[in-house]
PDB file of N, CA and C in Angstrom:
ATOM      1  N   UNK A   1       0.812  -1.191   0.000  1.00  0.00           N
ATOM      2  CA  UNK A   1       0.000   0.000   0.000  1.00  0.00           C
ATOM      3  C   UNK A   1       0.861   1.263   0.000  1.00  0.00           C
ATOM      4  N   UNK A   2       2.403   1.058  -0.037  1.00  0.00           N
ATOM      5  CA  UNK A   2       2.872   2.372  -0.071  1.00  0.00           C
ATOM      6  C   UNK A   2       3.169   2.930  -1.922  1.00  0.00           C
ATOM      7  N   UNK A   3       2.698   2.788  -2.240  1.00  0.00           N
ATOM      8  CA  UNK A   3       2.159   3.194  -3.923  1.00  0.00           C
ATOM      9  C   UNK A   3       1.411   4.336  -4.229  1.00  0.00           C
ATOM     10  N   UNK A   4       1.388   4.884  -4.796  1.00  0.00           N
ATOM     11  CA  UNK A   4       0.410   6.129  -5.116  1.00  0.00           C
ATOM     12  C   UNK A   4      -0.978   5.332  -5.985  1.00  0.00           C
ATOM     13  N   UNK A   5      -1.947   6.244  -5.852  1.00  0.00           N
ATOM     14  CA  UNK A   5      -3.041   5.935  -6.232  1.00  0.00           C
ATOM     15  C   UNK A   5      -3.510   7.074  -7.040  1.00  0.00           C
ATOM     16  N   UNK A   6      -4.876   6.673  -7.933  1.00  0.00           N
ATOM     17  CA  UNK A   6      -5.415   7.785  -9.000  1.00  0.00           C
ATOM     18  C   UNK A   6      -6.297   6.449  -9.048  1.00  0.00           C
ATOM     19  N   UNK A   7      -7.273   7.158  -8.876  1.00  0.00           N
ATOM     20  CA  UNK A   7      -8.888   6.790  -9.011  1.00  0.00           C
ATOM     21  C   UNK A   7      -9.182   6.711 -10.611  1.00  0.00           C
ATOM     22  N   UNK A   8      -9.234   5.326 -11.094  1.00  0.00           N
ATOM     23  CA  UNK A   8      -9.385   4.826 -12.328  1.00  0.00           C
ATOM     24  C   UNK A   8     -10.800   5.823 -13.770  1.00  0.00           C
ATOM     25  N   UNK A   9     -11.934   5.226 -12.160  1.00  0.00           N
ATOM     26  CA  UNK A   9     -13.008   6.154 -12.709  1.00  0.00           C
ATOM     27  C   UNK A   9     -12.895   7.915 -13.165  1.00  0.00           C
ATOM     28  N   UNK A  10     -12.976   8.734 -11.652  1.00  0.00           N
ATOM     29  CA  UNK A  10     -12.617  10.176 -12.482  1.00  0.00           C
ATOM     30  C   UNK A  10     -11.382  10.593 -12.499  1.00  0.00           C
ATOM     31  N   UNK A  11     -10.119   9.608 -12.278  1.00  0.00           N
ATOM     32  CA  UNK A  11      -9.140  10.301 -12.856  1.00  0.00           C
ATOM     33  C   UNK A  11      -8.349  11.536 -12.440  1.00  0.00           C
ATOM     34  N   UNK A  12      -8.920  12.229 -11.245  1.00  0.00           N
ATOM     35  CA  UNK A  12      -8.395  13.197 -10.947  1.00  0.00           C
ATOM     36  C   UNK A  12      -8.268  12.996  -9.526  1.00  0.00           C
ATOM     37  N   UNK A  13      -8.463  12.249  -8.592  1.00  0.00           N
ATOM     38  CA  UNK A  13      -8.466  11.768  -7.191  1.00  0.00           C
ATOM     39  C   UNK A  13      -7.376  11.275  -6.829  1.00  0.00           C
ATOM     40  N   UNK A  14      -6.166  11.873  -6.206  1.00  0.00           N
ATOM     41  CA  UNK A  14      -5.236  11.221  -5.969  1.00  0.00           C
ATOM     42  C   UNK A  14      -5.155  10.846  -4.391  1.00  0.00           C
ATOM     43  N   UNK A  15      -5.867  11.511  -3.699  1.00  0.00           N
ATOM     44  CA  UNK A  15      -5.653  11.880  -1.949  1.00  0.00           C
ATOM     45  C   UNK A  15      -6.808  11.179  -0.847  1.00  0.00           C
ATOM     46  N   UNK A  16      -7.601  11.052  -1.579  1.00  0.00           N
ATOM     47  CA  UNK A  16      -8.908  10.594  -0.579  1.00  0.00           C
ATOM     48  C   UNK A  16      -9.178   9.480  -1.312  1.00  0.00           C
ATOM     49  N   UNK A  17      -9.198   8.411  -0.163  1.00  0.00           N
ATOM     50  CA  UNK A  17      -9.339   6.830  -0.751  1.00  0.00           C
ATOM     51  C   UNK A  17      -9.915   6.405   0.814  1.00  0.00           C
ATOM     52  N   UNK A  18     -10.890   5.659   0.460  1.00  0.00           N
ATOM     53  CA  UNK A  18     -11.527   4.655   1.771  1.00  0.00           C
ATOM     54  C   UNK A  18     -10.658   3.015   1.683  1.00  0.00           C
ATOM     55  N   UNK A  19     -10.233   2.617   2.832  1.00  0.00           N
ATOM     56  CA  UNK A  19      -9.592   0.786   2.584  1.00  0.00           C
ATOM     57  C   UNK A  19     -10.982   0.618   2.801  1.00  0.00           C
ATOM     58  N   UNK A  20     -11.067  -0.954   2.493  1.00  0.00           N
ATOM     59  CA  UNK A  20     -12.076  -1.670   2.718  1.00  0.00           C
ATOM     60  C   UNK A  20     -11.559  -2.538   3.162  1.00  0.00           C
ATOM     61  N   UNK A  21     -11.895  -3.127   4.755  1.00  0.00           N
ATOM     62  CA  UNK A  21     -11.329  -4.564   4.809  1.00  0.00           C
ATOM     63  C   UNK A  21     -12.184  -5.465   4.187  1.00  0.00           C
ATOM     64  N   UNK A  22     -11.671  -6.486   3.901  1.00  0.00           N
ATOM     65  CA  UNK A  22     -12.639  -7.895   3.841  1.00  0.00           C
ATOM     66  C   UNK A  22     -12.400  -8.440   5.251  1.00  0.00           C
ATOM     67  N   UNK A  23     -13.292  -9.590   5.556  1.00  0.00           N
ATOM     68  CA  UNK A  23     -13.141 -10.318   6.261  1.00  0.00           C
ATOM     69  C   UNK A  23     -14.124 -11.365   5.824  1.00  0.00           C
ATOM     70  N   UNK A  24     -13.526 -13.008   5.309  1.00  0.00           N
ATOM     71  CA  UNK A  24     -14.760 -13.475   5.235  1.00  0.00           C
ATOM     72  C   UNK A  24     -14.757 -14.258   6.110  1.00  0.00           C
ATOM     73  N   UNK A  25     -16.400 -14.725   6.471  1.00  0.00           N
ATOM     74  CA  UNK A  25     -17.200 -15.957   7.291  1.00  0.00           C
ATOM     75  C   UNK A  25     -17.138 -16.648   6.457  1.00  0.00           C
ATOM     76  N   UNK A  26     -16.743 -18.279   6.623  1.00  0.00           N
ATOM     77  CA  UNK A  26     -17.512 -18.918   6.449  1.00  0.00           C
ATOM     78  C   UNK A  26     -18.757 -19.296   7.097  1.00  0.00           C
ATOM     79  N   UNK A  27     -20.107 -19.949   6.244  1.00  0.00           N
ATOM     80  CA  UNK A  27     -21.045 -20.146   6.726  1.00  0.00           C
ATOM     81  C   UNK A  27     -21.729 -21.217   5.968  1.00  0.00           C
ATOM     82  N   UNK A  28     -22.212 -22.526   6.726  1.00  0.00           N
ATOM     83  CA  UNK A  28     -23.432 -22.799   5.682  1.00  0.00           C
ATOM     84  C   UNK A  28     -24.982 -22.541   5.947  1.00  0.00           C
ATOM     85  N   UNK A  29     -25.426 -22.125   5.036  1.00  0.00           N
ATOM     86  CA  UNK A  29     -26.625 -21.610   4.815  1.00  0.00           C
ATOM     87  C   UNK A  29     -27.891 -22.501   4.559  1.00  0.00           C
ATOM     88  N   UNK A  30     -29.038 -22.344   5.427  1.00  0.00           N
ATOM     89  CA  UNK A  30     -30.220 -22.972   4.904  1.00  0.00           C
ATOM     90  C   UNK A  30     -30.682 -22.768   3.411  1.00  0.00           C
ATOM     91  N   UNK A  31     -30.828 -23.472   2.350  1.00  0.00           N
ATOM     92  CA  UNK A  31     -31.429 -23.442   0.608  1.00  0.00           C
ATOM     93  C   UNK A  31     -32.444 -22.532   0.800  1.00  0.00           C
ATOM     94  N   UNK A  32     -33.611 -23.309   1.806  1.00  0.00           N
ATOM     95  CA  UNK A  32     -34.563 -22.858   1.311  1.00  0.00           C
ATOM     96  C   UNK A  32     -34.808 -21.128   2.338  1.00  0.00           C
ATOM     97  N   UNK A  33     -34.497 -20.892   3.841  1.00  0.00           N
ATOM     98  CA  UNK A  33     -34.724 -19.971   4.428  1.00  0.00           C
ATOM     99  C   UNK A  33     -33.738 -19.080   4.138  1.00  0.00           C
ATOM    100  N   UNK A  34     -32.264 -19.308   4.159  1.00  0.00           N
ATOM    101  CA  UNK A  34     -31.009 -18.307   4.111  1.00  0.00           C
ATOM    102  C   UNK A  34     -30.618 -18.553   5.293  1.00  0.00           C
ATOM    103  N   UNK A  35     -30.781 -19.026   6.424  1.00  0.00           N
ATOM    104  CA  UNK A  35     -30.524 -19.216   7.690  1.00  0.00           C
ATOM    105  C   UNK A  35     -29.268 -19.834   8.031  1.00  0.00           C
ATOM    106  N   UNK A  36     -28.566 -19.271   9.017  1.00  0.00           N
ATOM    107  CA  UNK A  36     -27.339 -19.766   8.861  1.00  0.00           C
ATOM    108  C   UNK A  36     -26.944 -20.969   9.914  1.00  0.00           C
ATOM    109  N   UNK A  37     -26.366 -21.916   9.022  1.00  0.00           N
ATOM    110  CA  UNK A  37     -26.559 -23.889  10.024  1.00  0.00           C
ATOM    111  C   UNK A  37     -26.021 -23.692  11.118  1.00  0.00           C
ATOM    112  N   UNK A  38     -24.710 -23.296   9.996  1.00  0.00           N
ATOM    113  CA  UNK A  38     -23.505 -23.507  10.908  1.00  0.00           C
ATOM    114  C   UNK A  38     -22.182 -22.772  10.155  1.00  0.00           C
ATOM    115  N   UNK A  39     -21.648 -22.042  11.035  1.00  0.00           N
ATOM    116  CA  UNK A  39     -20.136 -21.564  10.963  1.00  0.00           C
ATOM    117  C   UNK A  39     -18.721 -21.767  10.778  1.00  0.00           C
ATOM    118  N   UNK A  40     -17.457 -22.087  10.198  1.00  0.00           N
ATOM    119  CA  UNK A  40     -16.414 -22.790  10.022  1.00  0.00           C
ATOM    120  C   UNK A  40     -15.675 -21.643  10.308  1.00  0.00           C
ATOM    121  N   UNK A  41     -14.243 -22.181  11.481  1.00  0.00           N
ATOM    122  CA  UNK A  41     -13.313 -21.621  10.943  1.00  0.00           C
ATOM    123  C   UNK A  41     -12.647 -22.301   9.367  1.00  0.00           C
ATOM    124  N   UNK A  42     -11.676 -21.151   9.627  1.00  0.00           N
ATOM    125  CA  UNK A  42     -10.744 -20.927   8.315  1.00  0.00           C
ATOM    126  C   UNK A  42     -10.323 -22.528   8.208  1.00  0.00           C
ATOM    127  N   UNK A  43      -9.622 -22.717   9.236  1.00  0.00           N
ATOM    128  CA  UNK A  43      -8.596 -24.027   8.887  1.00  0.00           C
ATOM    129  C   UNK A  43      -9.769 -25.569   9.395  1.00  0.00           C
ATOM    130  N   UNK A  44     -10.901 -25.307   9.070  1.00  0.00           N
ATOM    131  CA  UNK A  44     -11.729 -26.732   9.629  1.00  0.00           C
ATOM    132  C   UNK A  44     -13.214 -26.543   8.173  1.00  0.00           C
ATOM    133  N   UNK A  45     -12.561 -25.973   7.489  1.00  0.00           N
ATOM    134  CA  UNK A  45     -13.938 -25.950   6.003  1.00  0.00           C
ATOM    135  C   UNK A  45     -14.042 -27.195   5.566  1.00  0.00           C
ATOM    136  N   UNK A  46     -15.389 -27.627   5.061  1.00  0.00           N
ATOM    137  CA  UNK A  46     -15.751 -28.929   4.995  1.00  0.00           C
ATOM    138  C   UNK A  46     -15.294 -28.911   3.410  1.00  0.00           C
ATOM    139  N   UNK A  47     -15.161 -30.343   3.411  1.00  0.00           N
ATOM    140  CA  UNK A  47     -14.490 -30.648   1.357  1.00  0.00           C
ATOM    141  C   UNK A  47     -14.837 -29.511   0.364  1.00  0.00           C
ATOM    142  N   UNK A  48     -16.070 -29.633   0.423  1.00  0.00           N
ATOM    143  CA  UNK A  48     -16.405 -28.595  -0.702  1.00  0.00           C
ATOM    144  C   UNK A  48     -16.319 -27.253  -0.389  1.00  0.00           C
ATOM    145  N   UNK A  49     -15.930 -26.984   0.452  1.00  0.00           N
ATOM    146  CA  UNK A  49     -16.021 -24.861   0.921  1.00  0.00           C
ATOM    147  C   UNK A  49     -14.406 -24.818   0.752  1.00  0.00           C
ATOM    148  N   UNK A  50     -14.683 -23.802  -0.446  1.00  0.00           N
ATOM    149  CA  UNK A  50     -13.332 -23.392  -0.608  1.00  0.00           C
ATOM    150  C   UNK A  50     -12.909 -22.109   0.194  1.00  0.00           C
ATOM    151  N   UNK A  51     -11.926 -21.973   0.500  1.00  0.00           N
ATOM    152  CA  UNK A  51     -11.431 -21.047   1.445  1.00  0.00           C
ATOM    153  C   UNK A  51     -11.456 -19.803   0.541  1.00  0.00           C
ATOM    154  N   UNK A  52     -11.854 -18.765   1.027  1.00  0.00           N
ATOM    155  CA  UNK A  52     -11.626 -17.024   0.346  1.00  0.00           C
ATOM    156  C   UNK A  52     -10.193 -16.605  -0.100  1.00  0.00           C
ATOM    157  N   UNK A  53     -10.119 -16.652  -1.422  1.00  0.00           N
ATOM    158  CA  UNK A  53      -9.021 -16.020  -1.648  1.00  0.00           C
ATOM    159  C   UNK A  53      -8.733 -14.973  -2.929  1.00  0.00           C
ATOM    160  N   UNK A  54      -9.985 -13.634  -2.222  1.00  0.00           N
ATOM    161  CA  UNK A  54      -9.989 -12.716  -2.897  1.00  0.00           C
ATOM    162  C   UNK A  54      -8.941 -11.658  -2.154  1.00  0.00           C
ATOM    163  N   UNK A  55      -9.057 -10.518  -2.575  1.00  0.00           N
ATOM    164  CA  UNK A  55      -8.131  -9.251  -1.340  1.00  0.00           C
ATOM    165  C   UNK A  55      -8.116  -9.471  -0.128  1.00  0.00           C
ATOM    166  N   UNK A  56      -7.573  -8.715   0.462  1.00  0.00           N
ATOM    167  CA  UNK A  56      -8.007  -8.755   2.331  1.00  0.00           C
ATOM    168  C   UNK A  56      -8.503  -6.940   2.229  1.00  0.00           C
ATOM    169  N   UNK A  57      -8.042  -6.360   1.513  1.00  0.00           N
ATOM    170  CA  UNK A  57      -8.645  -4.746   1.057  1.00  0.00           C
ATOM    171  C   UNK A  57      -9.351  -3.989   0.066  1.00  0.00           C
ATOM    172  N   UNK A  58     -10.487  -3.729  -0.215  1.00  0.00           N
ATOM    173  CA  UNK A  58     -10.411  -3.156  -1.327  1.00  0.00           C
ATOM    174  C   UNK A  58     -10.382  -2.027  -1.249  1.00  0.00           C
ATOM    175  N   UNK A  59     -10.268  -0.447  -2.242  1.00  0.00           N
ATOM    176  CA  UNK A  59     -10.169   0.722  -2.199  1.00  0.00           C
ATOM    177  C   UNK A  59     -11.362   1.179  -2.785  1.00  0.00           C
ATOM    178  N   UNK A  60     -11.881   2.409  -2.054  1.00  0.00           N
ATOM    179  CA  UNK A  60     -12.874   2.953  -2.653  1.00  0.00           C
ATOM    180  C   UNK A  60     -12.302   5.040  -2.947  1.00  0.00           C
ATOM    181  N   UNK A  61     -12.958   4.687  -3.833  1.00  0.00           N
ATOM    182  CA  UNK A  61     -11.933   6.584  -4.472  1.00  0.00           C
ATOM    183  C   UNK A  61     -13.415   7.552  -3.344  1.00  0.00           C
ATOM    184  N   UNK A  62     -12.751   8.131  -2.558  1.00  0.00           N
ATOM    185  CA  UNK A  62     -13.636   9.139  -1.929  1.00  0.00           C
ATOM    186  C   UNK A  62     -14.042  10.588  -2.481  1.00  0.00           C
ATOM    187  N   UNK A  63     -13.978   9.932  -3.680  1.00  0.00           N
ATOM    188  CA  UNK A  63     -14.907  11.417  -4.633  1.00  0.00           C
ATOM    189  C   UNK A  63     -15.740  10.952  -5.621  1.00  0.00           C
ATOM    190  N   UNK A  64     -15.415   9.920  -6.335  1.00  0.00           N
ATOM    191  CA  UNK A  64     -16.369   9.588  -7.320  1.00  0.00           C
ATOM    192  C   UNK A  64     -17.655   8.079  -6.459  1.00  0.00           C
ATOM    193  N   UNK A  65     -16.384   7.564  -5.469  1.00  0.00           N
ATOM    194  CA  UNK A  65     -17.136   6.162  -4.679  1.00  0.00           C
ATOM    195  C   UNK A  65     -16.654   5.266  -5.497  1.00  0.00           C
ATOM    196  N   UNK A  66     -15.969   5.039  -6.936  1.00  0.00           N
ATOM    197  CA  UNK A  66     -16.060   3.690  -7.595  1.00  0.00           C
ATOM    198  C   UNK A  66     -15.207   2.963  -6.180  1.00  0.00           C
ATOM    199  N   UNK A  67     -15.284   1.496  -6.324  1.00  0.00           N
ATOM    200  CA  UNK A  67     -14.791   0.654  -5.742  1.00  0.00           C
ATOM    201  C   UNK A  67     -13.847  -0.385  -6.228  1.00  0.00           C
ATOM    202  N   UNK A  68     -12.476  -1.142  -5.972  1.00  0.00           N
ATOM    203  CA  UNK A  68     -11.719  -1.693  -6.883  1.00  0.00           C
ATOM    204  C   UNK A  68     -10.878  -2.320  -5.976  1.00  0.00           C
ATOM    205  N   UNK A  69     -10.038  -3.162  -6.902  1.00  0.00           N
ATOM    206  CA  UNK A  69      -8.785  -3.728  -6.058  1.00  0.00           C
ATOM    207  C   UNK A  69      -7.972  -2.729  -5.936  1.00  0.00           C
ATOM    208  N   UNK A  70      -6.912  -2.524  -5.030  1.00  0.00           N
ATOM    209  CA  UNK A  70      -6.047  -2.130  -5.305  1.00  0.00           C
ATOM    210  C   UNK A  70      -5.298  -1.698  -6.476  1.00  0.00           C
ATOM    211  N   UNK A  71      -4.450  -3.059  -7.031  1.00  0.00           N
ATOM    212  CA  UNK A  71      -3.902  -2.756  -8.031  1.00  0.00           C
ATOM    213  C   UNK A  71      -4.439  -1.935  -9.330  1.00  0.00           C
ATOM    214  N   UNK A  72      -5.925  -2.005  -9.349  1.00  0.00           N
ATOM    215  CA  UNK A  72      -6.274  -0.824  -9.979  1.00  0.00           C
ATOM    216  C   UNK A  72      -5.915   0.668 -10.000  1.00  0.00           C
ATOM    217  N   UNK A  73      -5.748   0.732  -8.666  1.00  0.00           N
ATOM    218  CA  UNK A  73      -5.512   2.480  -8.319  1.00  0.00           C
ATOM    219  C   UNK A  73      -4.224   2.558  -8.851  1.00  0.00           C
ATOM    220  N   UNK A  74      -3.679   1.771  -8.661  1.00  0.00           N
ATOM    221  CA  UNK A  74      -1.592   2.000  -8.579  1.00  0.00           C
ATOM    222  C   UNK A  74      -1.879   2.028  -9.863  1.00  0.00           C
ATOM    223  N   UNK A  75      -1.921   1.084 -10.953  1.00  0.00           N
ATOM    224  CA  UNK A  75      -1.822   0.775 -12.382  1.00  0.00           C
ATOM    225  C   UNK A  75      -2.006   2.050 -12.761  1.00  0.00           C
ATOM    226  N   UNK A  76      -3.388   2.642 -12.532  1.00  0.00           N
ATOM    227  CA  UNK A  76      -3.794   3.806 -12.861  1.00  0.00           C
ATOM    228  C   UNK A  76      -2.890   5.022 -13.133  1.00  0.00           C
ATOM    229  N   UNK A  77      -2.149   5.069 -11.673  1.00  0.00           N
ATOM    230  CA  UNK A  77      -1.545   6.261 -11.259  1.00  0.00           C
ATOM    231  C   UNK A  77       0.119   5.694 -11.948  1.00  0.00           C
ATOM    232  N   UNK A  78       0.490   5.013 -11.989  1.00  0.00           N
ATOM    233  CA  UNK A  78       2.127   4.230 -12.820  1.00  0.00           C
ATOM    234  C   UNK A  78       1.489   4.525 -14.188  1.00  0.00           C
ATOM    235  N   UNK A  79       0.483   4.172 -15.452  1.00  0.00           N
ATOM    236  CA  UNK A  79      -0.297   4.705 -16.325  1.00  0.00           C
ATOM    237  C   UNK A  79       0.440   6.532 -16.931  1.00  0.00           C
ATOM    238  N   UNK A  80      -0.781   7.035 -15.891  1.00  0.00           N
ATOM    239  CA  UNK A  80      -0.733   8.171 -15.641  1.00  0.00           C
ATOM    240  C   UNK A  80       0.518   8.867 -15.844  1.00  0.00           C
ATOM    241  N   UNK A  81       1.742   8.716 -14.831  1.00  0.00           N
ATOM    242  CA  UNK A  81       2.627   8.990 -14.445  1.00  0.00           C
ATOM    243  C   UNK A  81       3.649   9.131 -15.433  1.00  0.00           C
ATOM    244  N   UNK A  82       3.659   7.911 -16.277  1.00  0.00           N
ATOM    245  CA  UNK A  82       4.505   7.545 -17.405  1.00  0.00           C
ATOM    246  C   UNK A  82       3.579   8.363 -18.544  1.00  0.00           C
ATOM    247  N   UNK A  83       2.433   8.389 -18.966  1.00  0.00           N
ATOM    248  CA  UNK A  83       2.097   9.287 -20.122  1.00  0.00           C
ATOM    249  C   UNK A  83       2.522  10.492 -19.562  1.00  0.00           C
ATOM    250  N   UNK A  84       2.260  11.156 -18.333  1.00  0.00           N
ATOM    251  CA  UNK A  84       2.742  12.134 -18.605  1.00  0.00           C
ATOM    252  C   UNK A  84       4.255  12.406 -18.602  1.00  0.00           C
ATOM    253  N   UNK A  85       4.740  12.249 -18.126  1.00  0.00           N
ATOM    254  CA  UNK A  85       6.634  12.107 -18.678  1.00  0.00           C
ATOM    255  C   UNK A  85       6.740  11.823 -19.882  1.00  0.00           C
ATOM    256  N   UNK A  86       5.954  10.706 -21.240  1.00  0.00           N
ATOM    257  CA  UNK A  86       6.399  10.660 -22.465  1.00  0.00           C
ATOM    258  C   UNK A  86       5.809  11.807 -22.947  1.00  0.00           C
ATOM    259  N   UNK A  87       5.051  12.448 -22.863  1.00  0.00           N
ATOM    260  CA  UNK A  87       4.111  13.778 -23.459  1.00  0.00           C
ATOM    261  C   UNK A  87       4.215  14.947 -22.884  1.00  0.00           C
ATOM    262  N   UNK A  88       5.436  15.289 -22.060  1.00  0.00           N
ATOM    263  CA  UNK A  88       6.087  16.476 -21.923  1.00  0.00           C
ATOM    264  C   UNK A  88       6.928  16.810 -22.718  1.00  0.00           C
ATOM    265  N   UNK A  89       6.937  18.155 -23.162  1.00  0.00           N
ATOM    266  CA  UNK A  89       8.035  18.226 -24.955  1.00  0.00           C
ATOM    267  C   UNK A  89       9.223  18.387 -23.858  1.00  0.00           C
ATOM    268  N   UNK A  90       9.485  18.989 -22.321  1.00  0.00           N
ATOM    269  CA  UNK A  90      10.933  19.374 -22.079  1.00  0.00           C
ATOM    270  C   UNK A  90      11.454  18.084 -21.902  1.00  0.00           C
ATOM    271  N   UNK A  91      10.938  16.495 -21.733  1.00  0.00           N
ATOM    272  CA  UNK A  91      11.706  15.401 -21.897  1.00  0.00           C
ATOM    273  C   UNK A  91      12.071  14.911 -23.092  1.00  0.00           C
ATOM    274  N   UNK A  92      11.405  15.914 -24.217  1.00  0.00           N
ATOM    275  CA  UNK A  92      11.911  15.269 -25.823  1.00  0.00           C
ATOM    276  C   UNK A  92      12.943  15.989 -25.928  1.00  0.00           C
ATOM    277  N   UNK A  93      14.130  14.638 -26.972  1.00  0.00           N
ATOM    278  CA  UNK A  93      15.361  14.982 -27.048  1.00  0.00           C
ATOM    279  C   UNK A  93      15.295  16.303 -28.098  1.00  0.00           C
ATOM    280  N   UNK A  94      14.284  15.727 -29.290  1.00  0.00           N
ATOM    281  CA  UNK A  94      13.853  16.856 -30.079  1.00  0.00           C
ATOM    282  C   UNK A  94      14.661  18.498 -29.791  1.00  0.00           C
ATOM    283  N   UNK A  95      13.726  18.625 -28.378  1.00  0.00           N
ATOM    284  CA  UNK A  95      14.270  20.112 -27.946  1.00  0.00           C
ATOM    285  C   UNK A  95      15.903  20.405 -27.564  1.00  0.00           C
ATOM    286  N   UNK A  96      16.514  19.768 -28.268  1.00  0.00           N
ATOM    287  CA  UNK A  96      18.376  20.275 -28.118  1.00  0.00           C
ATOM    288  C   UNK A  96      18.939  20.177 -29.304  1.00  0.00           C
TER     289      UNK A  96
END
């Protein structure tokens, strides 16, 4: 997380970002009510429950709200960063 960020959506958000933790439950669930049976830890999931292995964070841009992984924001802002350095004329050799 020590990376710079730029909000994919408007593009102009570099400073205000919400983390999101995850945290998941496992749970199994009643079909027909939604009701929950029963609970698992992490390291005791029955055969078929696969363990969560999405983020542990996601980022939300605190101006527009989109929501994303991480590596979205960074990409964005590394993106960014590099067009603008190739599309400054004082880094073209041109000018000497």
């Amino acid at each position: 997380m020590n990376s710079p960020y730029l909000c994919p959506n408007c593009k102009t958000n570099r400073s205000r970002f919400n983390l999101i933790e995850q945290v998941a439950r496992p749970v199994k669930l009643n079909p027909q009510t939604g009701e929950i049976l029963q609970q698992f830890e992490i390291e005791h999931l029955e055969p078929f429950h696969l363990p969560y292995q999405g983020p542990s964070y996601k980022v939300q841009c605190g101006i527009c709200g989109v929501i994303e992984n991480e590596i979205v924001f960074v990409k964005q802002a590394q993106t960014c960063n590099f067009t603008r350095k190739t599309n400054n004329p004082l880094n073209s050799a041109d000018n000497f």
